[in-house]
N, C-alpha and C. Protein backbone atom coordinates (compact mmCIF):
# COMPACT_ATOMS: atom_id res chain seq x y z
N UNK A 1 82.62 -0.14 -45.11
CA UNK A 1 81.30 0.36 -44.81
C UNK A 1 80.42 -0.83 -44.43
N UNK A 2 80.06 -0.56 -42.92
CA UNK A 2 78.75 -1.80 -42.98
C UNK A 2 77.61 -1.95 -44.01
N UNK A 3 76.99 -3.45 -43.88
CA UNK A 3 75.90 -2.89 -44.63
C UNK A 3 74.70 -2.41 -44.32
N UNK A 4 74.82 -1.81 -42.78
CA UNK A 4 73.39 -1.35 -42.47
C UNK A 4 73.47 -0.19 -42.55
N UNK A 5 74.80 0.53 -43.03
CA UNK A 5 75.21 2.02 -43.43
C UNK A 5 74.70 2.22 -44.80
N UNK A 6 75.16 1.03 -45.45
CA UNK A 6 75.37 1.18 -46.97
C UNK A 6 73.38 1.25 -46.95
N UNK A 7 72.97 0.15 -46.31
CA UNK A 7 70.95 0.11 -47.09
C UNK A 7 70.80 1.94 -46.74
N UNK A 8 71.08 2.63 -45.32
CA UNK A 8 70.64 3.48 -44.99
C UNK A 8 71.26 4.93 -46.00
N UNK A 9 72.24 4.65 -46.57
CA UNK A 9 72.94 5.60 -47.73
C UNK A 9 71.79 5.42 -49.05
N UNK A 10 71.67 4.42 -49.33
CA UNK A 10 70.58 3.53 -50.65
C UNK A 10 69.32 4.16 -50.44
N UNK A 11 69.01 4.33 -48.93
CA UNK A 11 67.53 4.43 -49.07
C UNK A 11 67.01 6.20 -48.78
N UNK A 12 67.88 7.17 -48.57
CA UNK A 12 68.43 8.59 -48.28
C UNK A 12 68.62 9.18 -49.35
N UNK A 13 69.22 8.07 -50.74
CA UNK A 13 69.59 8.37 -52.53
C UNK A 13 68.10 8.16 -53.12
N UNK A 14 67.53 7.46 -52.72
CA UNK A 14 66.53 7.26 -53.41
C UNK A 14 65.19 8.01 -52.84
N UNK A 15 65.10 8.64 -51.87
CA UNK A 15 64.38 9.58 -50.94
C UNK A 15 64.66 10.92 -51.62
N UNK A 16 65.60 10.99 -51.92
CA UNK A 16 66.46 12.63 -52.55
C UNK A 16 65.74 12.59 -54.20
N UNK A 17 65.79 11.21 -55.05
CA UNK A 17 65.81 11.09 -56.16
C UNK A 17 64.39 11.07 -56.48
N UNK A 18 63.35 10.55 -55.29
CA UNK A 18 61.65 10.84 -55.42
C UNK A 18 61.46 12.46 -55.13
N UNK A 19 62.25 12.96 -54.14
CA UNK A 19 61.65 14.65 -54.63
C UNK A 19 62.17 15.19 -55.65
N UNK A 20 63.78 14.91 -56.09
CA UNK A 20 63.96 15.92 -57.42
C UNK A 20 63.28 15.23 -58.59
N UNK A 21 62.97 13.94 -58.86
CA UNK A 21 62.60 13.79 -59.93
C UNK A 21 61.09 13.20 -60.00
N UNK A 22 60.78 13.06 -58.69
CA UNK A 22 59.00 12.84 -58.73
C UNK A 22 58.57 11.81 -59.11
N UNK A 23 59.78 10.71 -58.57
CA UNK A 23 58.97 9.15 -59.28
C UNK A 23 60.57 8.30 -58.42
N UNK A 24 60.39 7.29 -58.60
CA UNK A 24 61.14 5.94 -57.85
C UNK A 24 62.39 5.61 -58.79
N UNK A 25 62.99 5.72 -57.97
CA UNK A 25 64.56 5.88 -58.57
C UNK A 25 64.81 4.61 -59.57
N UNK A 26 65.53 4.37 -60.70
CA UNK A 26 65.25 2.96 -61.30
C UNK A 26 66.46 2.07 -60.84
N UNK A 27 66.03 0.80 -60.68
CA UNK A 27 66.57 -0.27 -60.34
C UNK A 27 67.75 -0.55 -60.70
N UNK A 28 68.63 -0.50 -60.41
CA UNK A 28 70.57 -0.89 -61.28
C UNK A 28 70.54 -2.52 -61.39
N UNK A 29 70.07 -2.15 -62.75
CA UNK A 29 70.07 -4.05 -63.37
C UNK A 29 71.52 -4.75 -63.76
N UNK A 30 71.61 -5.06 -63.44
CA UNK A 30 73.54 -6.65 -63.47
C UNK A 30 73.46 -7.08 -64.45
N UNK A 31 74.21 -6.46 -65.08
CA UNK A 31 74.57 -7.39 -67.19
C UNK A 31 74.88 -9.06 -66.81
N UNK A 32 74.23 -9.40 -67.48
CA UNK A 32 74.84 -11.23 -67.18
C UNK A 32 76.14 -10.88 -67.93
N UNK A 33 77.13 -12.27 -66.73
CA UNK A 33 78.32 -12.60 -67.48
C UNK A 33 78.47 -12.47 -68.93
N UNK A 34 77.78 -12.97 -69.37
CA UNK A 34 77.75 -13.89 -70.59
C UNK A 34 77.87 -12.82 -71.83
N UNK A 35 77.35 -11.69 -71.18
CA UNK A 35 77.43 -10.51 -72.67
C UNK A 35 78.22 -9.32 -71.87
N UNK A 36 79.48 -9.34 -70.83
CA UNK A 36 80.38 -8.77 -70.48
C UNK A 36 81.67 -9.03 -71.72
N UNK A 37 82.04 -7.93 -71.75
CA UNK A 37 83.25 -7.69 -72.52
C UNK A 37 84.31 -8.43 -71.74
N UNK A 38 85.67 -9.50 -72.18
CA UNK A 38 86.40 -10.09 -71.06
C UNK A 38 87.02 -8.58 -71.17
N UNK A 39 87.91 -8.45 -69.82
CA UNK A 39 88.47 -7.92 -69.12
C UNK A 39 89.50 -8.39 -68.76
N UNK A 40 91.12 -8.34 -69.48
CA UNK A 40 92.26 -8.85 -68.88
C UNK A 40 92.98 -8.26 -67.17
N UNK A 41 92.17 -7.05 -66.94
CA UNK A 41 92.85 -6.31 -66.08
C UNK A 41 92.10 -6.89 -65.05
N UNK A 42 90.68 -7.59 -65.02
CA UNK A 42 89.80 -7.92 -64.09
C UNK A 42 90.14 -9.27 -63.11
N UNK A 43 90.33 -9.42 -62.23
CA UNK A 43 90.52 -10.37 -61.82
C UNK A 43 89.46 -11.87 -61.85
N UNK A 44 88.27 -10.93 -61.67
CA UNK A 44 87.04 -12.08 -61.77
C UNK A 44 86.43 -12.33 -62.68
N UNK A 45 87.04 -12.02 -63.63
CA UNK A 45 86.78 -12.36 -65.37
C UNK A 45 87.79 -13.51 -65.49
N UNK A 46 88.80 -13.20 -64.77
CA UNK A 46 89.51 -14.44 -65.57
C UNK A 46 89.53 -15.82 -65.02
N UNK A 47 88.56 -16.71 -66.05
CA UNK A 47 88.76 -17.57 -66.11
C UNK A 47 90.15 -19.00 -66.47
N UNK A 48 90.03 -20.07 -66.39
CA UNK A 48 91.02 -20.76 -67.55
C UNK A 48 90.87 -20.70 -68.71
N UNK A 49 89.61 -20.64 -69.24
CA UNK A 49 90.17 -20.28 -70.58
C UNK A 49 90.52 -19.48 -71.46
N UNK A 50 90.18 -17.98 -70.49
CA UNK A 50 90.50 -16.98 -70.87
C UNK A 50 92.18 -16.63 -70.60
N UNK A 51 92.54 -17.37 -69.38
CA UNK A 51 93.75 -17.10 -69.26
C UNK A 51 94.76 -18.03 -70.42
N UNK A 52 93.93 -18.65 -70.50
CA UNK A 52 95.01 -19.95 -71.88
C UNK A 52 95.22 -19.67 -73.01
N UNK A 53 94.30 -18.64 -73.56
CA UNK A 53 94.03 -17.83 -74.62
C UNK A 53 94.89 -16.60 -74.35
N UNK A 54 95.15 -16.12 -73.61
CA UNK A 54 96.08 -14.82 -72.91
C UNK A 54 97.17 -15.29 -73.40
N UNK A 55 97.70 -16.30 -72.16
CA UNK A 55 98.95 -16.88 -72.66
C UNK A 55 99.33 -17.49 -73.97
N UNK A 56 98.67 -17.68 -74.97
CA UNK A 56 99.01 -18.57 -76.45
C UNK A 56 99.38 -17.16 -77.09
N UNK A 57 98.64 -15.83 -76.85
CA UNK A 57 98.82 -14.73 -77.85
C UNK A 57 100.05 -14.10 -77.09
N UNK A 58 100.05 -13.99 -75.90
CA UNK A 58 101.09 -13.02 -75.44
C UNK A 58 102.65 -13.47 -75.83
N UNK A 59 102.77 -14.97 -74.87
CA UNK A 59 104.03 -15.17 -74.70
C UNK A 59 104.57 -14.93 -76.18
N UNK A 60 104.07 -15.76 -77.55
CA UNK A 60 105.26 -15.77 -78.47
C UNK A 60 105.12 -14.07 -79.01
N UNK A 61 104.91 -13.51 -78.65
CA UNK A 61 105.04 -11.61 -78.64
C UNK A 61 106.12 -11.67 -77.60
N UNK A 62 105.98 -11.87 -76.51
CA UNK A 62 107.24 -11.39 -75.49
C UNK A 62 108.79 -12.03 -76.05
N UNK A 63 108.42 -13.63 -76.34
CA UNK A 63 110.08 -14.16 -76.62
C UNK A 63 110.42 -14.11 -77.68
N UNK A 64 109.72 -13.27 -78.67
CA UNK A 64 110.21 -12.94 -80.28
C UNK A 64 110.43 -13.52 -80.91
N UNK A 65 110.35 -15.21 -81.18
CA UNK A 65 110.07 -16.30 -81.30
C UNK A 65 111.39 -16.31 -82.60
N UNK A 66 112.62 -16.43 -81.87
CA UNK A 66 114.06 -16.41 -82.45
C UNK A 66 114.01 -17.58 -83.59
N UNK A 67 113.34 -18.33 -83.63
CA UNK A 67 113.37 -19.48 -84.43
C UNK A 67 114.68 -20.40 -84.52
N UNK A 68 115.46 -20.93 -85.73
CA UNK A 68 116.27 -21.54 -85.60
C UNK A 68 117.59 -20.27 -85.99
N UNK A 69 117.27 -19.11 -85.75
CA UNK A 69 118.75 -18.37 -86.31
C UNK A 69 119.99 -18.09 -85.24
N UNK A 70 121.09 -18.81 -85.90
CA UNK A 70 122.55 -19.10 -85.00
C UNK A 70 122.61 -20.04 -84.66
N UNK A 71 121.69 -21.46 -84.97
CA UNK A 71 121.41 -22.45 -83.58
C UNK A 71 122.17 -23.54 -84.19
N UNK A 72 121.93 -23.16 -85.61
CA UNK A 72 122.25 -24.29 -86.83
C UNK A 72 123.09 -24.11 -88.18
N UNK A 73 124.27 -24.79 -88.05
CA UNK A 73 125.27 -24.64 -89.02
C UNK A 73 124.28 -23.93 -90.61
N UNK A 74 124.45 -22.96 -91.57
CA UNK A 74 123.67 -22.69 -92.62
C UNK A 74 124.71 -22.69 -93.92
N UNK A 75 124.49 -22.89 -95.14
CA UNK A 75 125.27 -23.04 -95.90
C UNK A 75 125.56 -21.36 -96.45
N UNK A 76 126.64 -21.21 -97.12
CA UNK A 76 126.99 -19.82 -97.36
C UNK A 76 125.65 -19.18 -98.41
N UNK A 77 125.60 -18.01 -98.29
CA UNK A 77 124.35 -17.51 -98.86
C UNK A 77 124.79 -17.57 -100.88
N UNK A 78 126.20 -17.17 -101.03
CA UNK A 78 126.64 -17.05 -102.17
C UNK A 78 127.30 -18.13 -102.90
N UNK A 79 127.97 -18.44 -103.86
CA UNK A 79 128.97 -19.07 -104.33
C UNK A 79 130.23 -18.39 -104.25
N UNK A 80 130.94 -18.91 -103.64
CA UNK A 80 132.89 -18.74 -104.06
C UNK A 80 132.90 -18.58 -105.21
N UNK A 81 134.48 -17.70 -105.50
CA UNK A 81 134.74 -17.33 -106.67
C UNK A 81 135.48 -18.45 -106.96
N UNK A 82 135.32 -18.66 -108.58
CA UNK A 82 135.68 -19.71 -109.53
C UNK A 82 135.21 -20.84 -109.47
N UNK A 83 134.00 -20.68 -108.98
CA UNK A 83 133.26 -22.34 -109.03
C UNK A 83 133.02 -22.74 -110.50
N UNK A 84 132.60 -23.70 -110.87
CA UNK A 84 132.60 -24.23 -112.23
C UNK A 84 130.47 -23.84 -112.49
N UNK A 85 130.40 -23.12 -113.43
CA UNK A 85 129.01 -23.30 -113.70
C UNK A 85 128.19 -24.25 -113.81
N UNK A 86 126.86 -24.64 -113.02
CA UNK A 86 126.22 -25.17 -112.98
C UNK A 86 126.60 -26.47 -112.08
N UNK A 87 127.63 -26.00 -111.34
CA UNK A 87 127.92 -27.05 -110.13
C UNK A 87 126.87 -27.14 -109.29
N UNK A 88 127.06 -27.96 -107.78
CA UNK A 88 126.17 -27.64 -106.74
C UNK A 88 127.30 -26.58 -106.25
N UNK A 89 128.77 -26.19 -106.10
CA UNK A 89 128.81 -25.27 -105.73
C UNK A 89 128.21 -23.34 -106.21
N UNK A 90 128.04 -24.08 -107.59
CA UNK A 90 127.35 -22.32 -108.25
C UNK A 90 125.71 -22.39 -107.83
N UNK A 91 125.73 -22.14 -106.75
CA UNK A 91 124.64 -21.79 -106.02
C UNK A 91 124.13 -20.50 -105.37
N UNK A 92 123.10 -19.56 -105.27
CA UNK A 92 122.80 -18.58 -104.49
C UNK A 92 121.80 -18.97 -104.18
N UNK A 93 121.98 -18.98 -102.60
CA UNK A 93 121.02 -19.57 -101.38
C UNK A 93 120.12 -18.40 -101.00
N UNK A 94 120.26 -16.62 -101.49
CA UNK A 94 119.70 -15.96 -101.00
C UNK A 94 118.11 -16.50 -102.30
N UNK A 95 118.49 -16.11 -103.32
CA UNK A 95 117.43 -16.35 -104.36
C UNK A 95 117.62 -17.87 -105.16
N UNK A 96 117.79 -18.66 -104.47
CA UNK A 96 117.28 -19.89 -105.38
C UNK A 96 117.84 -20.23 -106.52
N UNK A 97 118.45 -19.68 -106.97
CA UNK A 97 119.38 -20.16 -108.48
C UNK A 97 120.43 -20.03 -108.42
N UNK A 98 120.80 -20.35 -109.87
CA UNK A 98 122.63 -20.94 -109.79
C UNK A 98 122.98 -19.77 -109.53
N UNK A 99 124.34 -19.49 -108.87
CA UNK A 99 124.77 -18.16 -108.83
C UNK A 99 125.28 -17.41 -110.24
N UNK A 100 125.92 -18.29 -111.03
CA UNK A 100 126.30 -18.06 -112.51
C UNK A 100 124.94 -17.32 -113.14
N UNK A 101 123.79 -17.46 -113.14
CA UNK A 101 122.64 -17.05 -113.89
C UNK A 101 121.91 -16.11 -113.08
N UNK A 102 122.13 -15.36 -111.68
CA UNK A 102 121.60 -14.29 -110.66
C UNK A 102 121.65 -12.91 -111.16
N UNK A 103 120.36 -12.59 -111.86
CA UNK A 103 120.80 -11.39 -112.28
C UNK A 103 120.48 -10.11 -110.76
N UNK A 104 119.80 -10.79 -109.81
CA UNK A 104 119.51 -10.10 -108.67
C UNK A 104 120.83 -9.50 -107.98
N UNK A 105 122.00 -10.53 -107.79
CA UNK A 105 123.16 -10.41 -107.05
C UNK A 105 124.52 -10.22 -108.33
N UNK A 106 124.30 -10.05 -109.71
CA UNK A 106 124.88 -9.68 -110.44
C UNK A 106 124.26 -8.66 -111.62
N UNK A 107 123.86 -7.74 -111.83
CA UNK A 107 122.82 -6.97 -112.46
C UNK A 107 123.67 -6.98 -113.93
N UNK A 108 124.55 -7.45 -114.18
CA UNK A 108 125.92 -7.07 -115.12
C UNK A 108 125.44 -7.99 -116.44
N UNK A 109 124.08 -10.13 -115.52
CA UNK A 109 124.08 -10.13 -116.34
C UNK A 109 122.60 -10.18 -117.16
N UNK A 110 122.06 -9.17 -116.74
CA UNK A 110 120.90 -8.72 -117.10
C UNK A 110 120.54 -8.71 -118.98
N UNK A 111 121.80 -7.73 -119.39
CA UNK A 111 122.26 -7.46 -120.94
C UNK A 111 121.91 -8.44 -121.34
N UNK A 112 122.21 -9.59 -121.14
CA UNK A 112 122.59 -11.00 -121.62
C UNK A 112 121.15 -11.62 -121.62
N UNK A 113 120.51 -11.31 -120.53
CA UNK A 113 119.05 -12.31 -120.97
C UNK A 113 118.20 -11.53 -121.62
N UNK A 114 118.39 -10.47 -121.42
CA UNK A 114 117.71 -9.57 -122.37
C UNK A 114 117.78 -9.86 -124.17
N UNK A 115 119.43 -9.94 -124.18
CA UNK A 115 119.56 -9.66 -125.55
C UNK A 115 118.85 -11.36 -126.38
N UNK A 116 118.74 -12.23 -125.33
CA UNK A 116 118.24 -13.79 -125.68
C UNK A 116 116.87 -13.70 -125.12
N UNK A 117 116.31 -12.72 -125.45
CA UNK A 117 114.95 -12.71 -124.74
C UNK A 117 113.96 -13.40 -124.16
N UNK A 118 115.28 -13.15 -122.78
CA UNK A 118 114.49 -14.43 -122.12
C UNK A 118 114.26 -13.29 -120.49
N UNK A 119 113.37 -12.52 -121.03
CA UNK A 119 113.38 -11.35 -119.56
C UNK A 119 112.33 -11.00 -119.10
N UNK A 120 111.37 -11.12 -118.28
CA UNK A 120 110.18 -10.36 -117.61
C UNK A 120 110.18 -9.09 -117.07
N UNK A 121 110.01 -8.30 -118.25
CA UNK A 121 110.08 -6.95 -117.62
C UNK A 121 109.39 -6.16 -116.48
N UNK A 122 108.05 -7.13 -116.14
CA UNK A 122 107.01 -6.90 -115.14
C UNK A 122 107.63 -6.95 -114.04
N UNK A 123 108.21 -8.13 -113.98
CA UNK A 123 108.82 -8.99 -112.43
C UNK A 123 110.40 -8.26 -112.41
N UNK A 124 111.73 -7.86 -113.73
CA UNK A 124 112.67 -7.67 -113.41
C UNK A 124 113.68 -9.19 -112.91
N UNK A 125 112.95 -9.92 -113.75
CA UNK A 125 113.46 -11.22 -113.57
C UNK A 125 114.04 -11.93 -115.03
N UNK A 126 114.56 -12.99 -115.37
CA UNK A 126 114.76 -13.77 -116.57
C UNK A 126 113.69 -14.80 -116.24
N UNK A 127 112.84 -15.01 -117.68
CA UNK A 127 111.60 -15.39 -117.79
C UNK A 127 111.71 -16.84 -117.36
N UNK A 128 113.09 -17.44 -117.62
CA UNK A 128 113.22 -18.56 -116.58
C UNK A 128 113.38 -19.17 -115.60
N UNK A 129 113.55 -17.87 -115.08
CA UNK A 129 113.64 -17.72 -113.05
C UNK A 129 111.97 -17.60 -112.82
N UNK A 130 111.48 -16.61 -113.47
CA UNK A 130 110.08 -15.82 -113.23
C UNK A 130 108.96 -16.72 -112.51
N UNK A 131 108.82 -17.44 -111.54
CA UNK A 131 108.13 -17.98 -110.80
C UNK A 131 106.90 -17.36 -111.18
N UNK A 132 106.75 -15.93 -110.64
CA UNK A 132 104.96 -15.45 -110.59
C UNK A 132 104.54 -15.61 -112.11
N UNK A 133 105.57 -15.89 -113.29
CA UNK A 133 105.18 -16.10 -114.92
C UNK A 133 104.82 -17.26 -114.64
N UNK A 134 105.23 -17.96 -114.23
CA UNK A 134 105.51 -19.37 -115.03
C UNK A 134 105.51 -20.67 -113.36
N UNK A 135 104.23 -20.37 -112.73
CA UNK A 135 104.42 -21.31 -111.13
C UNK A 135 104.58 -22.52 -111.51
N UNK A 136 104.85 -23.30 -112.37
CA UNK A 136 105.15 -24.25 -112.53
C UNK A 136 106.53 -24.74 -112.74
N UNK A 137 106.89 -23.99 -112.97
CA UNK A 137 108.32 -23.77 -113.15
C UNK A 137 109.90 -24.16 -111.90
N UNK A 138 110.33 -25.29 -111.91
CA UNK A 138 110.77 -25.71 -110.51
C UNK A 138 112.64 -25.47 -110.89
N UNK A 139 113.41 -24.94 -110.00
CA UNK A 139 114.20 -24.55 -110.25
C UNK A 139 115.02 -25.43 -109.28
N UNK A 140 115.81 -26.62 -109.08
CA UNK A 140 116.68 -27.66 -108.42
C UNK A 140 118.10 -27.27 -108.59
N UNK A 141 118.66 -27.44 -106.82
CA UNK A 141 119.89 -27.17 -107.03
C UNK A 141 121.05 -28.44 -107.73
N UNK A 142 121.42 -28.38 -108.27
CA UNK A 142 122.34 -29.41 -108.40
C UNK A 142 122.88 -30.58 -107.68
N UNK A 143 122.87 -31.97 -108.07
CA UNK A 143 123.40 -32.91 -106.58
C UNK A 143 124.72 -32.14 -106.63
N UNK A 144 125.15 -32.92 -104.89
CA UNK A 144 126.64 -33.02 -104.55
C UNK A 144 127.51 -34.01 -105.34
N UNK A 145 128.99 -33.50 -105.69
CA UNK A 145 129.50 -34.54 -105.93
C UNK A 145 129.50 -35.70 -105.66
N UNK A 146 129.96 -36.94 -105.89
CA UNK A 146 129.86 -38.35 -104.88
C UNK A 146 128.68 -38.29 -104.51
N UNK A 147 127.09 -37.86 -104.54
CA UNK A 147 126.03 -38.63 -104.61
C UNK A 147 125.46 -38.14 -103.02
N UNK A 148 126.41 -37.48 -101.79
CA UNK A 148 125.99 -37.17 -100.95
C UNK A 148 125.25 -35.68 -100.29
């Protein structure tokens, strides 16, 4: 549309809008930038820093941000059977303690800390695992044999 179409459309709307409404059509005032909502779909909204801010939230949403899983040798989650108690091999890597003392991955020996009342019935833990009892409480896996 030219714009000597478009003033003559403008000034025909506002001719129409003094007889139906008996007064001067009001002015279409332009929101400053500055208190516009951004607009990702807008082209002339986007700035750089709006687009830099786009990109920091989007991408790690799109690549699911795999981290290190498969990338890197991991030690077994459990202990082998017949390890010697309180080795570094009697370990459970899922929960942090020796595997010999897991009542999480052995419920069998629950009886047992119970009957030495040593049990948090809140948590479902042995009161010497019980972290949320007792945050001070630091639980170390055992060295390796030979020191390595």
């Amino acid at each position: 549309m030219a714009e000597g179409s478009r003033a003559a459309a403008r000034a025909e709307v506002a001719h129409w809008y003094r007889e139906f409404f008996g007064r001067a059509m009001p002015m279409r005032r332009r929101v400053p930038t500055s208190f516009r909502p951004f607009n990702p779909f807008n082209a002339t909204s986007m700035n750089t820093s709006n687009f830099t801010i786009t990109l920091l939230l989007v991408v790690p949403l799109v690549s699911g941000c795999p981290g290190d899983k498969g990338n890197s040798p991991r030690a077994p989650e459990h202990a082998s059977e017949g390890v010697v108690p309180g080795s570094y091999e009697d370990w459970c890597g899922e929960h942090e303690v020796p595997e010999s003392k897991c009542t999480r991955c052995d419920s069998s020996l629950v009886a047992a800390f119970k009957a030495t009342n040593d049990w948090c019935g809140e948590h479902g833990l042995p009161e010497s695992q019980c972290l949320q009892c007792n945050p001070s409480l630091v639980i170390t896996r055992p060295p390796k044999p030979g020191g390595k």
